[in-house]
N, C-alpha and C. Protein backbone atom coordinates (compact mmCIF):
# COMPACT_ATOMS: atom_id res chain seq x y z
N UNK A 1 148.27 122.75 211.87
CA UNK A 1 147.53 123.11 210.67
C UNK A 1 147.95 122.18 209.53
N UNK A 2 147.00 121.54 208.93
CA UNK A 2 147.25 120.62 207.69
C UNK A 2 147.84 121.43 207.01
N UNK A 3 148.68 121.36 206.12
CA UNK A 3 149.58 121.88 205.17
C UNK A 3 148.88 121.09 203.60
N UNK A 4 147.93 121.64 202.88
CA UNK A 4 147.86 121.24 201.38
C UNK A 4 148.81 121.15 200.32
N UNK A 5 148.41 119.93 200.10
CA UNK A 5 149.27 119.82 198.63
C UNK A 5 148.79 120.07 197.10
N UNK A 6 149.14 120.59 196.16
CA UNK A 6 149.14 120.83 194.87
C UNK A 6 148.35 119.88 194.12
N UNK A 7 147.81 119.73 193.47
CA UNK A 7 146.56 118.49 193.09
C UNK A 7 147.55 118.42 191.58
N UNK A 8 147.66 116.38 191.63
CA UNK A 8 149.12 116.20 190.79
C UNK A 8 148.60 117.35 189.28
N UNK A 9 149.46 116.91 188.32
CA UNK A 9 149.06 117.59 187.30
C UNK A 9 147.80 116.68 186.20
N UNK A 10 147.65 115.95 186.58
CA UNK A 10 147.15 114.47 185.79
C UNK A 10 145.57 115.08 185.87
N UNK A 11 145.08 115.65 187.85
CA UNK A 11 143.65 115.95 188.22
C UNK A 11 143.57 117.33 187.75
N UNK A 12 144.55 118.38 187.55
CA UNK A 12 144.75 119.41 187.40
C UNK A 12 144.07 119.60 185.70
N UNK A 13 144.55 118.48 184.82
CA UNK A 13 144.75 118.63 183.12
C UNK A 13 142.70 118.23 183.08
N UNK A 14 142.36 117.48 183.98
CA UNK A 14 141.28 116.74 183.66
C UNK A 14 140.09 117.51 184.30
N UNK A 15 140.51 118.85 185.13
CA UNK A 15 139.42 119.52 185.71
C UNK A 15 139.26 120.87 184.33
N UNK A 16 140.54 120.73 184.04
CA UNK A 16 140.72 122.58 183.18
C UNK A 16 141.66 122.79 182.41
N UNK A 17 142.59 121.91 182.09
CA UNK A 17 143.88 122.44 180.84
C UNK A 17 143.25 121.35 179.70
N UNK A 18 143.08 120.29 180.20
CA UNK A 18 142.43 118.98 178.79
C UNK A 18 140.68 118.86 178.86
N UNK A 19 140.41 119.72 179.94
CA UNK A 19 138.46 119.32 179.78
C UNK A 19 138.20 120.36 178.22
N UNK A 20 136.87 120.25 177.69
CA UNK A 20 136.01 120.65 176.98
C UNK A 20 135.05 120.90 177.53
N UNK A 21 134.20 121.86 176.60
CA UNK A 21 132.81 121.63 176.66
C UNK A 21 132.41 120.84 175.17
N UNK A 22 131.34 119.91 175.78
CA UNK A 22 131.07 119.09 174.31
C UNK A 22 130.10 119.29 174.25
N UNK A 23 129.64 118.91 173.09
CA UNK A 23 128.28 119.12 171.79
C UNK A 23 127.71 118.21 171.13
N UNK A 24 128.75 116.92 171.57
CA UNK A 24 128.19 116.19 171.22
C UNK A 24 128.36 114.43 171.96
N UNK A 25 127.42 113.50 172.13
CA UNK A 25 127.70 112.55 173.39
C UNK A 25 127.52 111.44 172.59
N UNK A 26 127.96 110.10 173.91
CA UNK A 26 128.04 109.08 173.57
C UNK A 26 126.96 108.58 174.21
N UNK A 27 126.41 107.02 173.66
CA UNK A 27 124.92 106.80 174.69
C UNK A 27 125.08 106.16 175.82
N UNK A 28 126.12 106.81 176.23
CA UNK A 28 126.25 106.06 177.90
C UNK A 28 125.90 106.42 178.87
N UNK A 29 125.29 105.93 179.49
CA UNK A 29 123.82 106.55 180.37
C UNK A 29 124.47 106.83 181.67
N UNK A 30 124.42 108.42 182.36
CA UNK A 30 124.64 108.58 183.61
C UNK A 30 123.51 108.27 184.62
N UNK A 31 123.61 107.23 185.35
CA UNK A 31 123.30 106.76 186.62
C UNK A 31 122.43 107.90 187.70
N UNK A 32 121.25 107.18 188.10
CA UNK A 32 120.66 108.11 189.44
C UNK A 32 122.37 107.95 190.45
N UNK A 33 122.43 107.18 190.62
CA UNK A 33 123.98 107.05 191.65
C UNK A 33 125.01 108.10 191.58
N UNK A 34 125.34 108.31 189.93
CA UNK A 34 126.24 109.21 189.41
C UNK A 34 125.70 110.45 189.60
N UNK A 35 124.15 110.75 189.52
CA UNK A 35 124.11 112.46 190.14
C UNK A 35 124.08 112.59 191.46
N UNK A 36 123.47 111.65 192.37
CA UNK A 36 124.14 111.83 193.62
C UNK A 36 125.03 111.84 194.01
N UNK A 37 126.04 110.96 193.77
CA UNK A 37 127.74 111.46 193.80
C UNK A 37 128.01 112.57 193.64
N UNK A 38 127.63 112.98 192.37
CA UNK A 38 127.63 114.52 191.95
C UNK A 38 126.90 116.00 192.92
N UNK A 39 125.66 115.33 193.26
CA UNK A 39 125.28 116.27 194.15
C UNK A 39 126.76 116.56 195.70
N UNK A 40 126.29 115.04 196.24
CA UNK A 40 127.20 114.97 197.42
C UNK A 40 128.81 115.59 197.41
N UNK A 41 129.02 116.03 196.65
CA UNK A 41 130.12 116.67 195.85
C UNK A 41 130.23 118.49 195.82
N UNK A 42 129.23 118.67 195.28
CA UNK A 42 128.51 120.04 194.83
C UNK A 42 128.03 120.93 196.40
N UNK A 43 127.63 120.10 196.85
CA UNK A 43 127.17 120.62 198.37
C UNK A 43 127.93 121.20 199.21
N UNK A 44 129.52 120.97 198.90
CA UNK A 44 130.56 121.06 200.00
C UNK A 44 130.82 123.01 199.20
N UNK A 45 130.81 123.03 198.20
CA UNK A 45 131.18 124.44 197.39
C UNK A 45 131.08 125.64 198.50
N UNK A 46 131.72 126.17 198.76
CA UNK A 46 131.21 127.84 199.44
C UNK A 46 130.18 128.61 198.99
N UNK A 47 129.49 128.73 199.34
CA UNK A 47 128.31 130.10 199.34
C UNK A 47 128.37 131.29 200.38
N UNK A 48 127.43 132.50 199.88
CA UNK A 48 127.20 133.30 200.93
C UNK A 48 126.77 133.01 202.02
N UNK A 49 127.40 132.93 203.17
CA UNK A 49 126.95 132.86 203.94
C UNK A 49 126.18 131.27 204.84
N UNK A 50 126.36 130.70 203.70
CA UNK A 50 126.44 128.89 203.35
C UNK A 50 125.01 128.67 203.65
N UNK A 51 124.30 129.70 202.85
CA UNK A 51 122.46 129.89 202.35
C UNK A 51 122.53 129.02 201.32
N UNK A 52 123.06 128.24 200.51
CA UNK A 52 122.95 127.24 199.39
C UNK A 52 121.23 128.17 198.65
N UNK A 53 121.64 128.75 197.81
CA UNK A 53 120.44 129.32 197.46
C UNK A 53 120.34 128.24 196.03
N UNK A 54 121.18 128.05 195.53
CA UNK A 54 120.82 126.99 194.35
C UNK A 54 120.18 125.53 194.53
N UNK A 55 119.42 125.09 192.99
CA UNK A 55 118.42 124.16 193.45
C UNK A 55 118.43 123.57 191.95
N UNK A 56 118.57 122.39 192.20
CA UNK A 56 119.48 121.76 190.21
C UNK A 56 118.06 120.77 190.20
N UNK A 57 117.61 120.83 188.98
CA UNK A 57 116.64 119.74 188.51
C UNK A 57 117.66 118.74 187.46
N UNK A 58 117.44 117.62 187.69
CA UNK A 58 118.22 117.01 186.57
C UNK A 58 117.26 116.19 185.55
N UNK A 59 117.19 116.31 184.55
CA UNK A 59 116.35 116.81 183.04
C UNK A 59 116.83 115.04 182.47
N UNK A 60 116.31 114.24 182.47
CA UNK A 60 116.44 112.87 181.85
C UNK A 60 115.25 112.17 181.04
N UNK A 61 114.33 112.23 181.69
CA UNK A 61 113.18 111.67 180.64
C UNK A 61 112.49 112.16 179.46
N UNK A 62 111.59 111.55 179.29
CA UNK A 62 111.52 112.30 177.50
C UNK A 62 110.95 113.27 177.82
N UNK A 63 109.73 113.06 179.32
CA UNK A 63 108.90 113.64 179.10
C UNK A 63 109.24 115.05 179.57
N UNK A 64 110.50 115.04 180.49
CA UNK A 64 111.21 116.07 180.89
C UNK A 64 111.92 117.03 179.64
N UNK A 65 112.22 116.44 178.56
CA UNK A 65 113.03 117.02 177.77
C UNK A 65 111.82 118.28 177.39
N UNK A 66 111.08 117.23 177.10
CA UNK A 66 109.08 117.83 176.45
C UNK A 66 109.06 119.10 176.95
N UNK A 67 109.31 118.97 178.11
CA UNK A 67 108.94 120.21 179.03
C UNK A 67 110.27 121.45 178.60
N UNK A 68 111.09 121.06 178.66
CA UNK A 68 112.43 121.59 178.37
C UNK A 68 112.51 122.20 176.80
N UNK A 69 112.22 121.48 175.39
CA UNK A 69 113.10 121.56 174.43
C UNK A 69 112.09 123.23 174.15
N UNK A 70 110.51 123.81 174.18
CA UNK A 70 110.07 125.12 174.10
C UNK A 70 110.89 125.90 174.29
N UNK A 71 111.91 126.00 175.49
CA UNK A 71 112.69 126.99 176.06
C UNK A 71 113.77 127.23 175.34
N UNK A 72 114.22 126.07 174.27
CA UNK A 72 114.94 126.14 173.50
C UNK A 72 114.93 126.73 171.83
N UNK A 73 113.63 127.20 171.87
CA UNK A 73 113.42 126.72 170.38
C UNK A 73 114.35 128.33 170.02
N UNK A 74 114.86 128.30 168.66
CA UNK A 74 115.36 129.84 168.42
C UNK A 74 117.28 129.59 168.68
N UNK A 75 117.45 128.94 169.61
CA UNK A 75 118.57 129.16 170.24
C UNK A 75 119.93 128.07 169.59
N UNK A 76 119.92 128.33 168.63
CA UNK A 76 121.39 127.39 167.77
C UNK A 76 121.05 125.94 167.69
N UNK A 77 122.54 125.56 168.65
CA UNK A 77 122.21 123.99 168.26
C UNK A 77 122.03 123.38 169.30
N UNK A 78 121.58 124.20 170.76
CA UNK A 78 121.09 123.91 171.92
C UNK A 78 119.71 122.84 172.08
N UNK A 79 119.01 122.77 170.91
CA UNK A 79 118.22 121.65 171.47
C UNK A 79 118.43 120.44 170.72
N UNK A 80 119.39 120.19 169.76
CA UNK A 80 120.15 119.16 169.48
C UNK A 80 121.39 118.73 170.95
N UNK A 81 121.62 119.53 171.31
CA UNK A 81 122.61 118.80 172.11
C UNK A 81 122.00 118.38 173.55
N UNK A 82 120.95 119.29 173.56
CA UNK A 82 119.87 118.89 174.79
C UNK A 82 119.07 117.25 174.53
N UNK A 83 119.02 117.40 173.32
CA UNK A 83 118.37 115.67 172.79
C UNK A 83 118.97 114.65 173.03
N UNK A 84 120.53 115.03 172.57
CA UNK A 84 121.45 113.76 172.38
C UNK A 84 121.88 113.59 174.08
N UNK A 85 121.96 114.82 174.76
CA UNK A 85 122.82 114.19 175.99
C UNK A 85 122.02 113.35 176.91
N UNK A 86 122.40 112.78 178.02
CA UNK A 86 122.19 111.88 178.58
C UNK A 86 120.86 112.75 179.81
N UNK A 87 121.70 114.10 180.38
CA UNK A 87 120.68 114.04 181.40
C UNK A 87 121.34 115.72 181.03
N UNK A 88 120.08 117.20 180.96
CA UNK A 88 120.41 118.30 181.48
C UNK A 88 120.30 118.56 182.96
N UNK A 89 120.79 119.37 183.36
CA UNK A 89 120.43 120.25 184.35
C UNK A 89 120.55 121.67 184.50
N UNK A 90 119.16 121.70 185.03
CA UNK A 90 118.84 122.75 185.11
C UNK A 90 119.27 123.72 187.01
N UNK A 91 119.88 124.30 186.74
CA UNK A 91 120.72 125.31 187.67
C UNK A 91 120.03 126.38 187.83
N UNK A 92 119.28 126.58 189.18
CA UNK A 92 118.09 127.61 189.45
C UNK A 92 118.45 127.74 191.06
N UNK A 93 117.72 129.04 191.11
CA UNK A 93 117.88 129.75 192.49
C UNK A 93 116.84 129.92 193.35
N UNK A 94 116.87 130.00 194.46
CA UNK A 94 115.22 129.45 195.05
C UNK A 94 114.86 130.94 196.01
N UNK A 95 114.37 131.96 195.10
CA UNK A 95 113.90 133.17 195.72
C UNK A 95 114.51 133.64 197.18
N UNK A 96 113.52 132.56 197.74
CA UNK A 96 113.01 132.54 199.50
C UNK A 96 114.48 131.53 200.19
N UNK A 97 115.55 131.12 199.36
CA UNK A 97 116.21 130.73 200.17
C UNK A 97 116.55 130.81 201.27
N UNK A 98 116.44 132.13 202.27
CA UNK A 98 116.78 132.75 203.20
C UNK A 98 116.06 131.80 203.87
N UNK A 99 115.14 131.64 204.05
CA UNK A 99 113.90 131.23 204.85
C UNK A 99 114.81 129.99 205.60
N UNK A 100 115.68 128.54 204.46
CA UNK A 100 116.33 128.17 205.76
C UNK A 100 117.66 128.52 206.62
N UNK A 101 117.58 129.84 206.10
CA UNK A 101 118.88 130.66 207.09
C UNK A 101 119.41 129.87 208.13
N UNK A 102 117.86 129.69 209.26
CA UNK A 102 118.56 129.94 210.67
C UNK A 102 118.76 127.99 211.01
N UNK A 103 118.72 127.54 210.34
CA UNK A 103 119.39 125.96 209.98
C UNK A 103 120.45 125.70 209.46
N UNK A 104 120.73 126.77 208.32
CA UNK A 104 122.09 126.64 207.40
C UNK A 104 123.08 127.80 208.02
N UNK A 105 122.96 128.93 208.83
CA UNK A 105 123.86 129.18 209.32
C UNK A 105 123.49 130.17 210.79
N UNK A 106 123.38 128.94 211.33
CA UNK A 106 122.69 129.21 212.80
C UNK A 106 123.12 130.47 214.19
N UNK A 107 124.59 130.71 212.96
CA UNK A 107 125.13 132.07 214.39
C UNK A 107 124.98 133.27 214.13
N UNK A 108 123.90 133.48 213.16
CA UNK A 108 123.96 134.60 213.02
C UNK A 108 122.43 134.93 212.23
N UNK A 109 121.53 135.56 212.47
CA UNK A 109 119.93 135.22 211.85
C UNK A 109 119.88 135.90 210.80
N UNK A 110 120.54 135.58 209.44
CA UNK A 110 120.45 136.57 208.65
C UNK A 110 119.05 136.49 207.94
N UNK A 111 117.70 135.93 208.36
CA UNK A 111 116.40 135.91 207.50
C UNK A 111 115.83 137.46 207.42
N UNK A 112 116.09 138.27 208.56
CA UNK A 112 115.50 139.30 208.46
C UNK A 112 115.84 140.46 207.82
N UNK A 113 117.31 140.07 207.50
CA UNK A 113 117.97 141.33 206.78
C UNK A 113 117.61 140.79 205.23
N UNK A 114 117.39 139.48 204.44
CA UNK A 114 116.99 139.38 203.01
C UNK A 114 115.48 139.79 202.71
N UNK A 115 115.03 139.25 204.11
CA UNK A 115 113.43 139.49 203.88
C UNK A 115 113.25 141.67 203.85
N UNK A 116 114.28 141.68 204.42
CA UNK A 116 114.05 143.72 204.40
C UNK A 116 113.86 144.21 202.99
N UNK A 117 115.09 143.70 202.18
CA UNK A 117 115.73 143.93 201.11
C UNK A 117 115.90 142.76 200.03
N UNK A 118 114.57 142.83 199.10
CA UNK A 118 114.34 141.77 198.21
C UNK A 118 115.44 141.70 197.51
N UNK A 119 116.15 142.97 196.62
CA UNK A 119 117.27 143.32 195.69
C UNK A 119 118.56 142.67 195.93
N UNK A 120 118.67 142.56 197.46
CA UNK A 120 120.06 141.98 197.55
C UNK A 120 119.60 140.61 197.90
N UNK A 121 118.49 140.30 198.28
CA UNK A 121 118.75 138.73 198.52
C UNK A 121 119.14 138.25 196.86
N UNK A 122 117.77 138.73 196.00
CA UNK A 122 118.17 138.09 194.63
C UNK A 122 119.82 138.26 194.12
N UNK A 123 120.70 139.54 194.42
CA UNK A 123 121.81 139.26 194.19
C UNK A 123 122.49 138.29 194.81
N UNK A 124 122.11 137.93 195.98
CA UNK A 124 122.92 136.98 196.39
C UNK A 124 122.53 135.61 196.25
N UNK A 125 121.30 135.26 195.96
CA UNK A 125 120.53 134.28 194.93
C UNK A 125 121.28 133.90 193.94
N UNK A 126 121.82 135.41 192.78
CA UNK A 126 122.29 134.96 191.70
C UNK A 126 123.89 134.61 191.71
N UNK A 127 124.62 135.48 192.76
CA UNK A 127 125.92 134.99 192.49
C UNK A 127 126.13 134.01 193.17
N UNK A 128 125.55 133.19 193.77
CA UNK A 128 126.06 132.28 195.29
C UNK A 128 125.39 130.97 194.02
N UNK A 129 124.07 131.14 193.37
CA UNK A 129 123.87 129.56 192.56
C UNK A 129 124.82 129.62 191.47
N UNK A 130 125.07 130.55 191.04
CA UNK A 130 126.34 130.60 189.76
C UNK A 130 127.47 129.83 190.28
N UNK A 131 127.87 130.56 191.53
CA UNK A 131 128.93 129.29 191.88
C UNK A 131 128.93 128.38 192.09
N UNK A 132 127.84 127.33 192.78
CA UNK A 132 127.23 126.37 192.25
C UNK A 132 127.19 125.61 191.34
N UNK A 133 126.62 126.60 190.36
CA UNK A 133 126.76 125.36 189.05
C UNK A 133 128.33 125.92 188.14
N UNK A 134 129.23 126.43 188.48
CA UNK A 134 130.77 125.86 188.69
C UNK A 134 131.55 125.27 189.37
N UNK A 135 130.88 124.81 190.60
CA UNK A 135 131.35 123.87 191.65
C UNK A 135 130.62 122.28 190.70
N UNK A 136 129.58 122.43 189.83
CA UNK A 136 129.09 121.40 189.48
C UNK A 136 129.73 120.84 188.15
N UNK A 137 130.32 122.17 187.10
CA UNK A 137 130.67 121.70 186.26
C UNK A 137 131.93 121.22 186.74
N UNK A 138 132.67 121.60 187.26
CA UNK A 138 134.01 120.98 188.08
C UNK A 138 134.33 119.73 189.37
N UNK A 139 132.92 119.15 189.56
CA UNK A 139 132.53 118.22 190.22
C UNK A 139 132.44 117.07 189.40
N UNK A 140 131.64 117.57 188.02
CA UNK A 140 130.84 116.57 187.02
C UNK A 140 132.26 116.41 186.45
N UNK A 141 133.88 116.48 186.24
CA UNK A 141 134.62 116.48 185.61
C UNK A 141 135.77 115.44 186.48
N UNK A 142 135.65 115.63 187.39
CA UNK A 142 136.03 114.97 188.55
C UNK A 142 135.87 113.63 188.66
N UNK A 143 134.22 113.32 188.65
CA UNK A 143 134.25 111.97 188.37
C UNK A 143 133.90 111.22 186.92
N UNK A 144 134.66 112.23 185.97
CA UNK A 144 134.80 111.33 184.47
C UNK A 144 133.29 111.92 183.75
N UNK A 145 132.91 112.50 184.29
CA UNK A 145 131.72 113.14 183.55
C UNK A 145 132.24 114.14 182.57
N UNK A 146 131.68 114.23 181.60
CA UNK A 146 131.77 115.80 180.89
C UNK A 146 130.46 116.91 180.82
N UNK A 147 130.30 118.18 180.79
CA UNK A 147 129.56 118.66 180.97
C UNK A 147 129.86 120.38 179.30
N UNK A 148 128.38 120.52 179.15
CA UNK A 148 128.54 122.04 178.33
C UNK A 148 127.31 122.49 178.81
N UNK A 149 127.47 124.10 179.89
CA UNK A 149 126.70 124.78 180.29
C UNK A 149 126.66 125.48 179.51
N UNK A 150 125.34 126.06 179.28
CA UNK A 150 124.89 126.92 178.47
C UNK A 150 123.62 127.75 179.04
N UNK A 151 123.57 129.44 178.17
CA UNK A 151 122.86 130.11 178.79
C UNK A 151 121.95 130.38 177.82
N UNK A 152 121.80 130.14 176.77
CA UNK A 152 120.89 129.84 175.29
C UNK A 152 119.47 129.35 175.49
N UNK A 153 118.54 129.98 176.11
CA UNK A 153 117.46 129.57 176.68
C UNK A 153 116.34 130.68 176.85
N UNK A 154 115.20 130.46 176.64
CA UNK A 154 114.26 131.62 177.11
C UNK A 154 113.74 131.20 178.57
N UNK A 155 114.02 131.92 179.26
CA UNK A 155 113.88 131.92 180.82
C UNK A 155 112.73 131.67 181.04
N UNK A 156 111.83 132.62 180.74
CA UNK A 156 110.51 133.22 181.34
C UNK A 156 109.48 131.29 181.08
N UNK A 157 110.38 130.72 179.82
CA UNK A 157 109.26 129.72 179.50
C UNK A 157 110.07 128.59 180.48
N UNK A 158 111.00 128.43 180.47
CA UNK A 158 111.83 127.10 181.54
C UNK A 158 110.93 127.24 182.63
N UNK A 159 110.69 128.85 183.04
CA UNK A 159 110.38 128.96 184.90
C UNK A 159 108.91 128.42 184.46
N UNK A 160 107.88 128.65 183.72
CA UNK A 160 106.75 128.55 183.44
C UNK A 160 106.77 126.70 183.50
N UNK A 161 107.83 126.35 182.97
CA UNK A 161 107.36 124.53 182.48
C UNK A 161 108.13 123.97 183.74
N UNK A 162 108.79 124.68 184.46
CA UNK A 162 110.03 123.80 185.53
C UNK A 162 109.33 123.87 186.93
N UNK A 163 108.86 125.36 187.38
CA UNK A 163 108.43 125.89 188.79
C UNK A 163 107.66 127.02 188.86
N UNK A 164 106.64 127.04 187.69
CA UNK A 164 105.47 127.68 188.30
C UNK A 164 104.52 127.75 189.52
N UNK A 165 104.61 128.96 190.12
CA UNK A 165 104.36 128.71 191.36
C UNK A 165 104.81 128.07 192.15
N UNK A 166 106.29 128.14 192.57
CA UNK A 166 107.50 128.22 193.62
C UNK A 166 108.30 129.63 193.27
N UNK A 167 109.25 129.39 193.92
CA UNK A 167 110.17 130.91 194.23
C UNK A 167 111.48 130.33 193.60
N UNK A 168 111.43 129.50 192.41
CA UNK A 168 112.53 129.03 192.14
C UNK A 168 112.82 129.60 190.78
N UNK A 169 114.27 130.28 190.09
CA UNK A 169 113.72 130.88 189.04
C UNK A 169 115.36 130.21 188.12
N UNK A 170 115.31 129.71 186.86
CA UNK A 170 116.36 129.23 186.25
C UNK A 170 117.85 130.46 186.40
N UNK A 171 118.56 129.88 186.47
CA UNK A 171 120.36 130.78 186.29
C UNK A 171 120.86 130.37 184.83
N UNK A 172 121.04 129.18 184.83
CA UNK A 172 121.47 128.19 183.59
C UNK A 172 121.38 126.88 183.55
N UNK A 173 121.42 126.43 182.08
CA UNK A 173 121.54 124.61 181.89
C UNK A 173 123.06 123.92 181.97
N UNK A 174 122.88 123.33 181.80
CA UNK A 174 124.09 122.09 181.71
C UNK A 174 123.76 120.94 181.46
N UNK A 175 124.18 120.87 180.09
CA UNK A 175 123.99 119.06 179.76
C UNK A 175 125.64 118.34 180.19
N UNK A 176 125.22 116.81 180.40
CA UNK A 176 125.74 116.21 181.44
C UNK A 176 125.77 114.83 180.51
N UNK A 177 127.65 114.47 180.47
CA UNK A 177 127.00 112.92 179.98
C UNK A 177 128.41 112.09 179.97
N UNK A 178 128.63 111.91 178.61
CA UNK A 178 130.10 111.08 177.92
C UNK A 178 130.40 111.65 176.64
N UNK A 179 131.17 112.55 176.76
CA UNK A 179 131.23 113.66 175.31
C UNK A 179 131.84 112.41 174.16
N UNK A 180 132.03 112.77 173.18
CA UNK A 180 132.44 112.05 172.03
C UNK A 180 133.50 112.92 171.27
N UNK A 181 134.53 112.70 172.16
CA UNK A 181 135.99 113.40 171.65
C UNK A 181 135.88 113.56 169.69
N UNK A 182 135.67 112.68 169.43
CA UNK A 182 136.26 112.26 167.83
C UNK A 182 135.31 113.85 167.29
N UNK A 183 134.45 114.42 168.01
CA UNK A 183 133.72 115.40 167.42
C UNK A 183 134.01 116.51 167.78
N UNK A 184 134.75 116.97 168.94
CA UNK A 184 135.02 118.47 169.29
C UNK A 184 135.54 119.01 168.28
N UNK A 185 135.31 121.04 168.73
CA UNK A 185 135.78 121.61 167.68
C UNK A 185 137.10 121.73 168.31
N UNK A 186 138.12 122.55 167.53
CA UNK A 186 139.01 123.00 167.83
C UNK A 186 139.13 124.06 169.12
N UNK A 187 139.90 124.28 169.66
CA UNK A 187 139.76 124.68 170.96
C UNK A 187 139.96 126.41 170.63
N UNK A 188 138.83 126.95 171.30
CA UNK A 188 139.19 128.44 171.69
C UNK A 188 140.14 128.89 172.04
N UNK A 189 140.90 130.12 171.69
CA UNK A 189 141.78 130.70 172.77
C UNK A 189 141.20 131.26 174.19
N UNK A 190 142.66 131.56 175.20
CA UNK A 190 142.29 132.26 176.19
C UNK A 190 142.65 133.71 176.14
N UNK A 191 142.28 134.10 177.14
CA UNK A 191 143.22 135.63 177.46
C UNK A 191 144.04 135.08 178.08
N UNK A 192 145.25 136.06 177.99
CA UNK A 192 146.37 135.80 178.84
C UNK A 192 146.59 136.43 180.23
N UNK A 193 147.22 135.88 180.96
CA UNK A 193 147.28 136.77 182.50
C UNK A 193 147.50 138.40 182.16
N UNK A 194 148.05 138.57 181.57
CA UNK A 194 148.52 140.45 181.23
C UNK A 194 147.26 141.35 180.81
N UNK A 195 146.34 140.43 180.03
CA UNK A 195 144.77 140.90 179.63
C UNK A 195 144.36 140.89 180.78
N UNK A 196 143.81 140.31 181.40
CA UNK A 196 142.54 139.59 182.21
C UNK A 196 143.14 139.65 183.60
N UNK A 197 144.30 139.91 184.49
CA UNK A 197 144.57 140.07 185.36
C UNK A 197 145.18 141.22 185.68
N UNK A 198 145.67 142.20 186.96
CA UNK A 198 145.90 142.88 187.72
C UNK A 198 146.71 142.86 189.13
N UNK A 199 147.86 142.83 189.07
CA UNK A 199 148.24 143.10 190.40
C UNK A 199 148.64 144.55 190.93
N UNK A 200 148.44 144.46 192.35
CA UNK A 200 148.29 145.51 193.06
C UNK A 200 148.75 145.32 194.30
């Protein structure tokens, strides 16, 4: 049995003790190359049942933004930071995922038990792409990317301008780029393990 090692502290500071979320970018353009890296990355994440129910559009052209900035309007300073960054993505769940069940996890036919029970497939729709797009923000950090997901959005109009008429329905955004340190705010606190944790 491989025995794992501790990931030094250097990859450790740069996934989650020194990352941000930023607000604001530099104009350095992420690469079609760089989201495939990123995808090829993202893919390996655990899911239920390894149904990959998530399905990422990545948001770069103007005319894409076009489609995008409606969903924003109302919502802070979310469509300023949607302008300036390089590329969003959009982090969505694909209804009917089940459907390629018996390809993605061939020992066992789970199509007929989501198709029984619409309620739990969508739960498992929603928690299995959520992890997803935290396998992505922690992917996108990995290779020198910075990323600020956000849930500041009117849904009903994203699904209308993104995948009307598919089974694909938004979770959340994430803009994606080269943050511009000299502008972050000051850093939030956390909870501490004694809050927020439990042993038993």
């Amino acid at each position: 049995m491989a025995i794992r090692q501790p990931l030094p502290q250097a990859a450790l500071a740069q996934l989650f003790t020194d990352a941000r979320s930023h607000h604001h970018w530099s104009d350095k353009p992420v690469s079609d190359d760089d989201l495939r890296a990123l995808y090829e990355l993202v893919k390996w994440g655990p899911t239920s049942g390894n149904l990959q129910p998530a399905r990422i559009v990545f948001v770069r052209s103007e005319e894409g933004r076009r489609k995008l900035f409606p969903a924003l309007e109302g919502m802070g300073s979310n469509p300023e930071q949607v302008r300036a960054a390089p590329v969003t993505a959009i982090v969505a769940q694909n209804a009917k995922f089940y459907d390629e069940a018996p390809r993605l996890f061939p020992r066992t036919n789970f199509k007929p038990v989501f198709e029984a029970d619409p309620s739990f497939a969508e739960s498992i729709a929603f928690r299995s792409s959520s992890l997803t797009g935290a396998y992505l923000v922690l992917a996108a950090r990995g290779l020198g990317l910075d990323v600020c997901p956000m849930s500041g959005f009117h849904n009903a109009i994203l699904d209308a301008a993104f995948f009307k008429g598919t089974s694909w329905k938004a979770n959340f955004i994430c803009t994606i780029g080269y943050g511009d340190d000299a502008r972050l705010y000051p850093r939030d606190p956390r909870l501490s393990f004694d809050e927020a944790c439990r042993l038993t």
